[in-house]
N, C-alpha and C. Protein backbone atom coordinates (compact mmCIF):
# COMPACT_ATOMS: atom_id res chain seq x y z
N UNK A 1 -20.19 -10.70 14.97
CA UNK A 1 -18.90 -11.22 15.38
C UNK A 1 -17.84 -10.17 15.03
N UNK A 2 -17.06 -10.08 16.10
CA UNK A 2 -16.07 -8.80 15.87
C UNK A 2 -14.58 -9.75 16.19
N UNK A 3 -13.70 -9.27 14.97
CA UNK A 3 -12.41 -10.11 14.63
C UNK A 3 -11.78 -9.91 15.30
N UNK A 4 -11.10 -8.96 15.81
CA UNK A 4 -10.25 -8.51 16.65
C UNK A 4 -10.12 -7.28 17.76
N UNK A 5 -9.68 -7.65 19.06
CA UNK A 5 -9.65 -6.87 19.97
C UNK A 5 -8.32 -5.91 20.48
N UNK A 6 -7.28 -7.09 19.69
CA UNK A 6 -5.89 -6.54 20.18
C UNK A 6 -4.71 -5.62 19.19
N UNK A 7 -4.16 -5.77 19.18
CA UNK A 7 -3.24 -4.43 18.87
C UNK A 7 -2.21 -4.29 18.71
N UNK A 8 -1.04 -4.21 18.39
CA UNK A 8 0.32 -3.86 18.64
C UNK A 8 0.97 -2.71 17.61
N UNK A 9 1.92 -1.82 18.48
CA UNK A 9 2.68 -1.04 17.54
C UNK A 9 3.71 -1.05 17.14
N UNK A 10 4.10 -0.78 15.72
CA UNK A 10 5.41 -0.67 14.78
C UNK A 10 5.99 0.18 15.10
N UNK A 11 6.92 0.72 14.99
CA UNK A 11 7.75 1.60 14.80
C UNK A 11 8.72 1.96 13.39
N UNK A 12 8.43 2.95 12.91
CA UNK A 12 9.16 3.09 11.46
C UNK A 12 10.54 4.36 12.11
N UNK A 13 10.89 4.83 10.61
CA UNK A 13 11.56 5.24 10.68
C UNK A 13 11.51 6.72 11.04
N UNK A 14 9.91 7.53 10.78
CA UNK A 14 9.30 8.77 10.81
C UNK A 14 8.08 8.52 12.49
N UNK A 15 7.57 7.49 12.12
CA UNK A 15 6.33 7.60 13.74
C UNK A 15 6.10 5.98 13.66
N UNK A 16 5.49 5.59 15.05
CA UNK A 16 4.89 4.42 15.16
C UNK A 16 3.47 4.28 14.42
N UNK A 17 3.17 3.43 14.29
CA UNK A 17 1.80 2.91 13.62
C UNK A 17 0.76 1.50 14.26
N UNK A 18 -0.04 1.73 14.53
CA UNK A 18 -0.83 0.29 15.10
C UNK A 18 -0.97 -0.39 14.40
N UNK A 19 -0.60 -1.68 14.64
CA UNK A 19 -0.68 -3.11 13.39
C UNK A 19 -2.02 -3.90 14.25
N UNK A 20 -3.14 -4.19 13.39
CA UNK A 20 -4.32 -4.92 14.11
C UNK A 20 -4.67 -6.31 13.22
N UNK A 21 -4.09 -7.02 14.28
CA UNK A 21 -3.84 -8.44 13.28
C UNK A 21 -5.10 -9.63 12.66
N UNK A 22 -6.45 -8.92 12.88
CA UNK A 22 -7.73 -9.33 12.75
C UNK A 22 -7.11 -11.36 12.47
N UNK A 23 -6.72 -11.82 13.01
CA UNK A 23 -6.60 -13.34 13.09
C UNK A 23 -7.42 -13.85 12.23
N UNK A 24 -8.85 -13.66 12.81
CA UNK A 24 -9.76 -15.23 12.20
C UNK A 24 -10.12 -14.20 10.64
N UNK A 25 -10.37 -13.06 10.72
CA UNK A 25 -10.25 -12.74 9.26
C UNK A 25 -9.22 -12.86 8.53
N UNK A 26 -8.20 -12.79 8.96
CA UNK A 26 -6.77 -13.49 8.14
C UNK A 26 -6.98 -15.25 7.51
N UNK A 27 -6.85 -15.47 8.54
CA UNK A 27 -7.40 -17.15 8.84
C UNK A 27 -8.31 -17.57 7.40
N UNK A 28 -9.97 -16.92 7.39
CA UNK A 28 -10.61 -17.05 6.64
C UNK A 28 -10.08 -16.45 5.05
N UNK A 29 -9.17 -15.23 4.53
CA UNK A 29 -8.96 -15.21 3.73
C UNK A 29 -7.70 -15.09 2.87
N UNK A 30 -7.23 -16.25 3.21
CA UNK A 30 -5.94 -16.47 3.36
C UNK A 30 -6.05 -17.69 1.79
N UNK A 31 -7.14 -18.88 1.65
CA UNK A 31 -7.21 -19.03 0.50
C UNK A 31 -7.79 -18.54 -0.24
N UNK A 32 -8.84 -17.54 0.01
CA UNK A 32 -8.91 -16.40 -1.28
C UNK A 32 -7.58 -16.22 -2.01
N UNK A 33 -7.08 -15.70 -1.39
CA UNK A 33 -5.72 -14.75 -1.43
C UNK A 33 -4.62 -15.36 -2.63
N UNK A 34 -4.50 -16.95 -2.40
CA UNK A 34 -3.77 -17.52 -3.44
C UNK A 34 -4.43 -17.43 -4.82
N UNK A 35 -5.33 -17.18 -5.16
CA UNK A 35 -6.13 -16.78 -6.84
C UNK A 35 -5.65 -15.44 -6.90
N UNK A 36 -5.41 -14.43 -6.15
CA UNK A 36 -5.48 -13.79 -6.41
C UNK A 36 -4.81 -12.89 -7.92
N UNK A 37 -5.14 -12.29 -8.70
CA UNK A 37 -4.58 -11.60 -9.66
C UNK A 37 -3.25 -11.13 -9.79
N UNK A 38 -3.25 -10.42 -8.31
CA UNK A 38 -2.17 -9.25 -8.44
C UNK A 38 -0.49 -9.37 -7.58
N UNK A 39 0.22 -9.76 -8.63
CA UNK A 39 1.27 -10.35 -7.84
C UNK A 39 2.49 -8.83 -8.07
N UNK A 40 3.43 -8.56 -6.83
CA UNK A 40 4.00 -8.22 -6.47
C UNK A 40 5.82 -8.93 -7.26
N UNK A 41 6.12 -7.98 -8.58
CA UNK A 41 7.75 -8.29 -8.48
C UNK A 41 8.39 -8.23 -7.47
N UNK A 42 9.66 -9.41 -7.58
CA UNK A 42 10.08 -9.50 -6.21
C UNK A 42 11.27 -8.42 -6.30
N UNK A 43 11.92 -7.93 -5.25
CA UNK A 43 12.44 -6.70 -4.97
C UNK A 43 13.46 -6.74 -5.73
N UNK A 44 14.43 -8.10 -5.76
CA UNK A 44 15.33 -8.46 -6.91
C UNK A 44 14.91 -7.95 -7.98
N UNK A 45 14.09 -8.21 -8.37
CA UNK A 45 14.15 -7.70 -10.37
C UNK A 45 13.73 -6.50 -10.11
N UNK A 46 13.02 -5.55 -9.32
CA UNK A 46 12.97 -4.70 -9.92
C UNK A 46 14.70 -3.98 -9.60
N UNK A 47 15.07 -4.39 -8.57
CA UNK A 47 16.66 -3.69 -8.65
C UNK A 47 17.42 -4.18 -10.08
N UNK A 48 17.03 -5.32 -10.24
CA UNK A 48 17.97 -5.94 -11.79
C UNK A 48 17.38 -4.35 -12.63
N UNK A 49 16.21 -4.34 -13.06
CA UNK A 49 15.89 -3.65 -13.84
C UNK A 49 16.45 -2.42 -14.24
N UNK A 50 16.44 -1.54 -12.56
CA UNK A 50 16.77 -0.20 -12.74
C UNK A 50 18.52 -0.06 -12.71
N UNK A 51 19.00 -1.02 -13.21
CA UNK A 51 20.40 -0.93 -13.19
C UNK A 51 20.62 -0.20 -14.41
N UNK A 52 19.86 -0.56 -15.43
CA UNK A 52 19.91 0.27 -16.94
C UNK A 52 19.74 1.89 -17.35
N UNK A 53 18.79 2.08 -15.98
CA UNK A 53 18.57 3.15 -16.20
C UNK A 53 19.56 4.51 -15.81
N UNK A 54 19.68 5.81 -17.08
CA UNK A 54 20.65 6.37 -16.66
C UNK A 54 20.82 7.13 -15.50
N UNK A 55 19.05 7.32 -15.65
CA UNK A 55 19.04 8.68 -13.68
C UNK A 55 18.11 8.06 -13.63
N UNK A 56 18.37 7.84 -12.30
CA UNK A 56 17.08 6.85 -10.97
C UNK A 56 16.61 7.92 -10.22
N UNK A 57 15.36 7.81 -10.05
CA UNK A 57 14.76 8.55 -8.72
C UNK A 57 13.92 8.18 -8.09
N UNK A 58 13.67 7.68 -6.79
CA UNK A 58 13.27 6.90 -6.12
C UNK A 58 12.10 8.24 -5.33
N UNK A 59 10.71 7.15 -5.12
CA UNK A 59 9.62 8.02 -4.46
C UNK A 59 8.71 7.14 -3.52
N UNK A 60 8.18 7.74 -2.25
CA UNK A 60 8.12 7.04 -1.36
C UNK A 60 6.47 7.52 -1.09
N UNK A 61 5.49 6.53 -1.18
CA UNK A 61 4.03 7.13 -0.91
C UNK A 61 4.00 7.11 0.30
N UNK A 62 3.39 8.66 0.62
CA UNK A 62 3.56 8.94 2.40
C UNK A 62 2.59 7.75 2.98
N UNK A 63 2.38 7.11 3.93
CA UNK A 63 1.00 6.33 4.77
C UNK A 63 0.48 5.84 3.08
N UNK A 64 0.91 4.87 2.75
CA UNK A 64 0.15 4.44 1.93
C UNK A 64 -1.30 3.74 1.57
N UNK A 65 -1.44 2.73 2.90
CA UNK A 65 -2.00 2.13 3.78
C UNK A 65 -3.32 2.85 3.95
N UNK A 66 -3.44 3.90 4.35
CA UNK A 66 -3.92 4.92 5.17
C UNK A 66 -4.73 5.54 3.97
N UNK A 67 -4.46 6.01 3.12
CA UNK A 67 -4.76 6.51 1.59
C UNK A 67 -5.93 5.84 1.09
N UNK A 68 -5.84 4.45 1.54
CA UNK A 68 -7.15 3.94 0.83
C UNK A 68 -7.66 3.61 1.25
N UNK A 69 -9.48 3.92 1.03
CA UNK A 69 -10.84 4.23 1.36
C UNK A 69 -11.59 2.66 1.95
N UNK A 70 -11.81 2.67 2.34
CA UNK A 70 -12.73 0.99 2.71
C UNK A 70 -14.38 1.53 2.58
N UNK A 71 -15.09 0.59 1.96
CA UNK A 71 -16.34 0.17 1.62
C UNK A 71 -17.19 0.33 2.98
N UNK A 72 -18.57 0.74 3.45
CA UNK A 72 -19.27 0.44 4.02
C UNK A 72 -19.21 -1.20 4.72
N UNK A 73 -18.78 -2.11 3.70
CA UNK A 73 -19.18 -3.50 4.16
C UNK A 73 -17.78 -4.46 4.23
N UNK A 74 -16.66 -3.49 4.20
CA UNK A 74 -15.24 -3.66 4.36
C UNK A 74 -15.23 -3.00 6.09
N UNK A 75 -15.85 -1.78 6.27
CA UNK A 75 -15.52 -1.18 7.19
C UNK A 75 -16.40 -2.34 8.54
N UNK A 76 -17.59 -3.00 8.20
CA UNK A 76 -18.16 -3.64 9.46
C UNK A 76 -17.38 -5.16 9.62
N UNK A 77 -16.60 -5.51 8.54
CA UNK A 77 -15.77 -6.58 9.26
C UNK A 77 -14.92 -5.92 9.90
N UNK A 78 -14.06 -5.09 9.52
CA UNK A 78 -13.15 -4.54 10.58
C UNK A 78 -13.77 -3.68 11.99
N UNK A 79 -14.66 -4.34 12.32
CA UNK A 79 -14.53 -3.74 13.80
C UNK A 79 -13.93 -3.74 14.91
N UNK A 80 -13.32 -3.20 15.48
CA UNK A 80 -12.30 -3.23 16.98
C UNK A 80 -13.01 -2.83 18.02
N UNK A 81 -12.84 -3.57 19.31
CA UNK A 81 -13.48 -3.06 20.45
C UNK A 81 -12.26 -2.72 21.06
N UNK A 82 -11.89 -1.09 21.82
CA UNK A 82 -10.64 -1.11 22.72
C UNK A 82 -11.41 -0.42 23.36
N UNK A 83 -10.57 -0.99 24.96
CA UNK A 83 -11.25 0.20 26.15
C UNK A 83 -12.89 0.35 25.73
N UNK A 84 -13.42 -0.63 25.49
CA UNK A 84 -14.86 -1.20 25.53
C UNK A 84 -15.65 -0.15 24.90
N UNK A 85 -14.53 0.14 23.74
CA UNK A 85 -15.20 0.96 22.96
C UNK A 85 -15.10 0.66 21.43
N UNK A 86 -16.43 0.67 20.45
CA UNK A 86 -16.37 -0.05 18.97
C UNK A 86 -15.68 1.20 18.30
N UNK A 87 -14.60 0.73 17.63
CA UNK A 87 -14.48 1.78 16.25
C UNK A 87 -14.37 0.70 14.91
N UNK A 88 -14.18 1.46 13.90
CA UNK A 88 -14.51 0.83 12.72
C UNK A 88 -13.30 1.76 12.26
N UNK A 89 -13.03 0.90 10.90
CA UNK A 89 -11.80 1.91 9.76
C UNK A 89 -12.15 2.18 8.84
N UNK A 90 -12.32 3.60 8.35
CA UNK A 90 -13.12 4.33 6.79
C UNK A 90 -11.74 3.73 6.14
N UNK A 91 -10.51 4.13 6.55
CA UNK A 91 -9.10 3.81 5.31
C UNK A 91 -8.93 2.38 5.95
N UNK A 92 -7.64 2.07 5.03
CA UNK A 92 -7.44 0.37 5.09
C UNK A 92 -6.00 0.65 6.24
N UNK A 93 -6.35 -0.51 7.78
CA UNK A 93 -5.36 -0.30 8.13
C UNK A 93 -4.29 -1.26 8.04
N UNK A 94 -3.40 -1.71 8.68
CA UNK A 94 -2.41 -2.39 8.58
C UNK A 94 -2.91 -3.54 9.05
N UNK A 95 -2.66 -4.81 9.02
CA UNK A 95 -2.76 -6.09 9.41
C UNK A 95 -3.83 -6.85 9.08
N UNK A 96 -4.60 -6.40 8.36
CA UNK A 96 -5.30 -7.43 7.08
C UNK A 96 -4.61 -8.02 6.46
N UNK A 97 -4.51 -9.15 5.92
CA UNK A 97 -3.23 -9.87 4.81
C UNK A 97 -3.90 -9.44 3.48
N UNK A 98 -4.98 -9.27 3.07
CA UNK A 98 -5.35 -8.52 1.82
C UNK A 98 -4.77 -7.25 1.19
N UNK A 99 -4.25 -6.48 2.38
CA UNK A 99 -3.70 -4.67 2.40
C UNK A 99 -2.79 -4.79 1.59
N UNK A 100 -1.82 -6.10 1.15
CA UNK A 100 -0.94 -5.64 0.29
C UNK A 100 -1.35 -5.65 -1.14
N UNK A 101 -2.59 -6.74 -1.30
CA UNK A 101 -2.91 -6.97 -2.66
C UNK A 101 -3.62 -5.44 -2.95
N UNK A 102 -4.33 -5.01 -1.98
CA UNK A 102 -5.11 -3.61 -2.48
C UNK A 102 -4.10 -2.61 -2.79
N UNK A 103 -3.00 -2.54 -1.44
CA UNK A 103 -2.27 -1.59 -2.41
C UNK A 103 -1.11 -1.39 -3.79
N UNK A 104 -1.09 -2.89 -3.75
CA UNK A 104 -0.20 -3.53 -5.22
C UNK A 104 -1.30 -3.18 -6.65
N UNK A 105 -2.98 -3.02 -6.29
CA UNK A 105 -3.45 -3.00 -7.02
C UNK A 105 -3.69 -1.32 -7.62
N UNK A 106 -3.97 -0.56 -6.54
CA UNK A 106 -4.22 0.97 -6.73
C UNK A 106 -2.51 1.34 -7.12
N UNK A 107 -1.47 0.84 -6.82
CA UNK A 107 -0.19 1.17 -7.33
C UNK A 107 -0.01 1.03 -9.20
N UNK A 108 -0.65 -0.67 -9.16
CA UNK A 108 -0.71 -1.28 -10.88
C UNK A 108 -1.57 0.52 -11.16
N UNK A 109 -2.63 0.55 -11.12
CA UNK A 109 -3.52 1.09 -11.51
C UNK A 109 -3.11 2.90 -11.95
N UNK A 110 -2.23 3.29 -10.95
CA UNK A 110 -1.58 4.67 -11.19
C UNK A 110 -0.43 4.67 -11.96
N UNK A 111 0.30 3.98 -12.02
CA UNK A 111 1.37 3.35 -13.04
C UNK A 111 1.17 3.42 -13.90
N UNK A 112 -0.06 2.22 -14.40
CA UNK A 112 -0.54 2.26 -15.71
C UNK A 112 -0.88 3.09 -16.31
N UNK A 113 -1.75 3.94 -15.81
CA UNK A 113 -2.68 5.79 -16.16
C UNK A 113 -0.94 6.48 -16.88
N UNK A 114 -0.08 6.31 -15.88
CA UNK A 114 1.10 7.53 -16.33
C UNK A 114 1.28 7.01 -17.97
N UNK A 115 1.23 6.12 -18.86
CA UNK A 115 1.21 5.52 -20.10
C UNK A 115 2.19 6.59 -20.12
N UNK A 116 3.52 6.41 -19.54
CA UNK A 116 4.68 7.23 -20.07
C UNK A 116 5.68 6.77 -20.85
N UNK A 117 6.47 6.99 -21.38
CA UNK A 117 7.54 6.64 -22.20
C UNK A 117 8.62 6.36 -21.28
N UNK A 118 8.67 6.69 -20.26
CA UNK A 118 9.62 6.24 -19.17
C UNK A 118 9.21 5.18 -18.51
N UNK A 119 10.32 4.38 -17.41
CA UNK A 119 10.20 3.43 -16.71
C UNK A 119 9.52 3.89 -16.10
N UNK A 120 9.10 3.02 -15.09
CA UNK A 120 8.26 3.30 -13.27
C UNK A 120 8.04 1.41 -12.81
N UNK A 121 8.88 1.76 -11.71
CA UNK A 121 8.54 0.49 -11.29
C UNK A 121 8.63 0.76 -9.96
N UNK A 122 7.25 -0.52 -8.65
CA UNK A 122 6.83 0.08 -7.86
C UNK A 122 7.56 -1.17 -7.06
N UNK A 123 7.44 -1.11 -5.84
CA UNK A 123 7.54 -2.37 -4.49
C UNK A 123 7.07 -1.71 -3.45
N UNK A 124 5.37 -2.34 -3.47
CA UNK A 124 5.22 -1.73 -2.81
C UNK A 124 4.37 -0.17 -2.29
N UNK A 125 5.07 0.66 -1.52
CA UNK A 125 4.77 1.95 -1.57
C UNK A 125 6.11 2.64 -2.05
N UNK A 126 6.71 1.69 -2.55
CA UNK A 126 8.20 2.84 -3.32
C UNK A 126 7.98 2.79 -4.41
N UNK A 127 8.64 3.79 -5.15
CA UNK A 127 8.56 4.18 -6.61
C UNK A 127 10.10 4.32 -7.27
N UNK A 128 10.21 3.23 -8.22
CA UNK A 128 11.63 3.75 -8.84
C UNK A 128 11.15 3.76 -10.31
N UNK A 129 11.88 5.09 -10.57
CA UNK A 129 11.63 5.72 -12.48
C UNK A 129 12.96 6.28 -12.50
N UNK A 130 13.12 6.11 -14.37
CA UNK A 130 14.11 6.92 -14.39
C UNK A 130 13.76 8.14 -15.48
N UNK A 131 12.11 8.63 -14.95
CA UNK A 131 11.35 10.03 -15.71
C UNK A 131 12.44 10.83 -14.88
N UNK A 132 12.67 12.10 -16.17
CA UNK A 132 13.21 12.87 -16.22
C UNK A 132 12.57 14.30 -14.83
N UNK A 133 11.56 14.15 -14.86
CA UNK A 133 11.45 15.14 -14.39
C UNK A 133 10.16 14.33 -13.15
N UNK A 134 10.40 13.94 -12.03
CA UNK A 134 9.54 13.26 -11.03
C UNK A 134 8.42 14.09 -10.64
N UNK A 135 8.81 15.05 -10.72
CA UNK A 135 7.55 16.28 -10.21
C UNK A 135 6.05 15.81 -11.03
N UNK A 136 6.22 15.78 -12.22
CA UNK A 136 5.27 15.36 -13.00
C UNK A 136 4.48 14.18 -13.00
N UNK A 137 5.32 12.98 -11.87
CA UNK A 137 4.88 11.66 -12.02
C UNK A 137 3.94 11.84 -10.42
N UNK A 138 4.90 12.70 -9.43
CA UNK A 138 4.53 13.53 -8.36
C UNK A 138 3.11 14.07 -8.32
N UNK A 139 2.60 14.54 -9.48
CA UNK A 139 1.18 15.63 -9.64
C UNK A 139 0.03 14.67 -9.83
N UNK A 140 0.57 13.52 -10.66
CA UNK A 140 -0.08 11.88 -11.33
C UNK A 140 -0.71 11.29 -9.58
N UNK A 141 0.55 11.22 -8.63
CA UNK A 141 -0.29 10.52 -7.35
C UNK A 141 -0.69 11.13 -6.61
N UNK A 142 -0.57 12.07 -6.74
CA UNK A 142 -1.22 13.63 -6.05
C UNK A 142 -2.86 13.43 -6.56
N UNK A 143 -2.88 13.00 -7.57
CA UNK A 143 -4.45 13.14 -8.06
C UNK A 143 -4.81 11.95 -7.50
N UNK A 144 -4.78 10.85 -7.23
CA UNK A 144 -5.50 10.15 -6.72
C UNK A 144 -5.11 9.83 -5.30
N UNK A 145 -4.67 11.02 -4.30
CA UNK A 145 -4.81 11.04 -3.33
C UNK A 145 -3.45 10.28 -2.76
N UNK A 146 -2.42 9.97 -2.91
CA UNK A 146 -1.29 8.99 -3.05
C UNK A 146 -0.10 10.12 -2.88
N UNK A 147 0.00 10.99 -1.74
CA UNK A 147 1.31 11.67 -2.04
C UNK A 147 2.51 11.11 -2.07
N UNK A 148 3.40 11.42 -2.62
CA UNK A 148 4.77 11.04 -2.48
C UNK A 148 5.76 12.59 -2.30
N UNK A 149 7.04 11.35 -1.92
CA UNK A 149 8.06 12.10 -1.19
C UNK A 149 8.88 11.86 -2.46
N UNK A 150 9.91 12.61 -2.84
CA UNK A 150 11.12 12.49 -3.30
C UNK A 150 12.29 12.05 -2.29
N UNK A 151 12.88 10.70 -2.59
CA UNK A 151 13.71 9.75 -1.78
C UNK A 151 15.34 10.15 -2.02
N UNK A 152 16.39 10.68 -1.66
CA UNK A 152 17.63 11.00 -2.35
C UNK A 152 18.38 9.85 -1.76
């Protein structure tokens, strides 16, 4: 059984992107989803937060989405037929309702590693710290494949 056939594109602010709305896999894990662990601060507090801080610098993970790897047995639910042709997704694409918990989780997960003495707080694929020197927090998502931009 293959979830989805159809398609639509976003448009950002840099390129468009295909959103593939796999329905009945949404459908089906949609009460998973409420147990889930990994909850997302809401955008409010983390703005409350960084009000304290004396220098903000904001960082933006390029294709965040895109960055992370899918499983052999992640990749055969996501199958797409277009133009009567099968592809499958090695990275995670957009329109799974799970994509945000995975990437809220590999975000917790690089955060945590920095065990810095500075802030870092994420929403998302944005990054707000008020580390002195970002380059360094920069080299941190660089290693696990997670580039970022410096946001002015």
């Amino acid at each position: 059984m293959y979830l989805t056939t159809t398609y639509y594109g976003v448009r950002g602010s840099k390129r468009a992107r295909p959103v593939f709305p796999f329905r009945k896999l949404n459908d089906e894990t949609v009460q998973l989803l409420k147990d889930c662990p990994v909850r997302q601060d809401p955008l409010y507090s983390i703005l409350d937060a960084t009000r304290g801080y004396g220098t903000l610098k904001l960082m933006d993970v390029s294709d965040a989405f895109f960055r992370i790897r899918t499983g052999p047995n992640l990749r055969q639910i996501m199958t797409v037929f277009i133009d009567g042709q099968r592809f499958f997704f090695c990275n995670l694409p957009y329109g799974p309702n799970f994509s945000p918990f995975v990437l809220l989780a590999c975000m917790s997960h690089i955060c945590t590693t920095a065990k810095s003495p500075y802030n870092i707080k994420y929403y998302m694929d944005d990054v707000a710290t008020d580390h002195p020197h970002p380059q360094q927090l920069q080299q941190l998502f660089d290693k696990y494949h997670f580039p970022t931009t410096l946001v002015d």
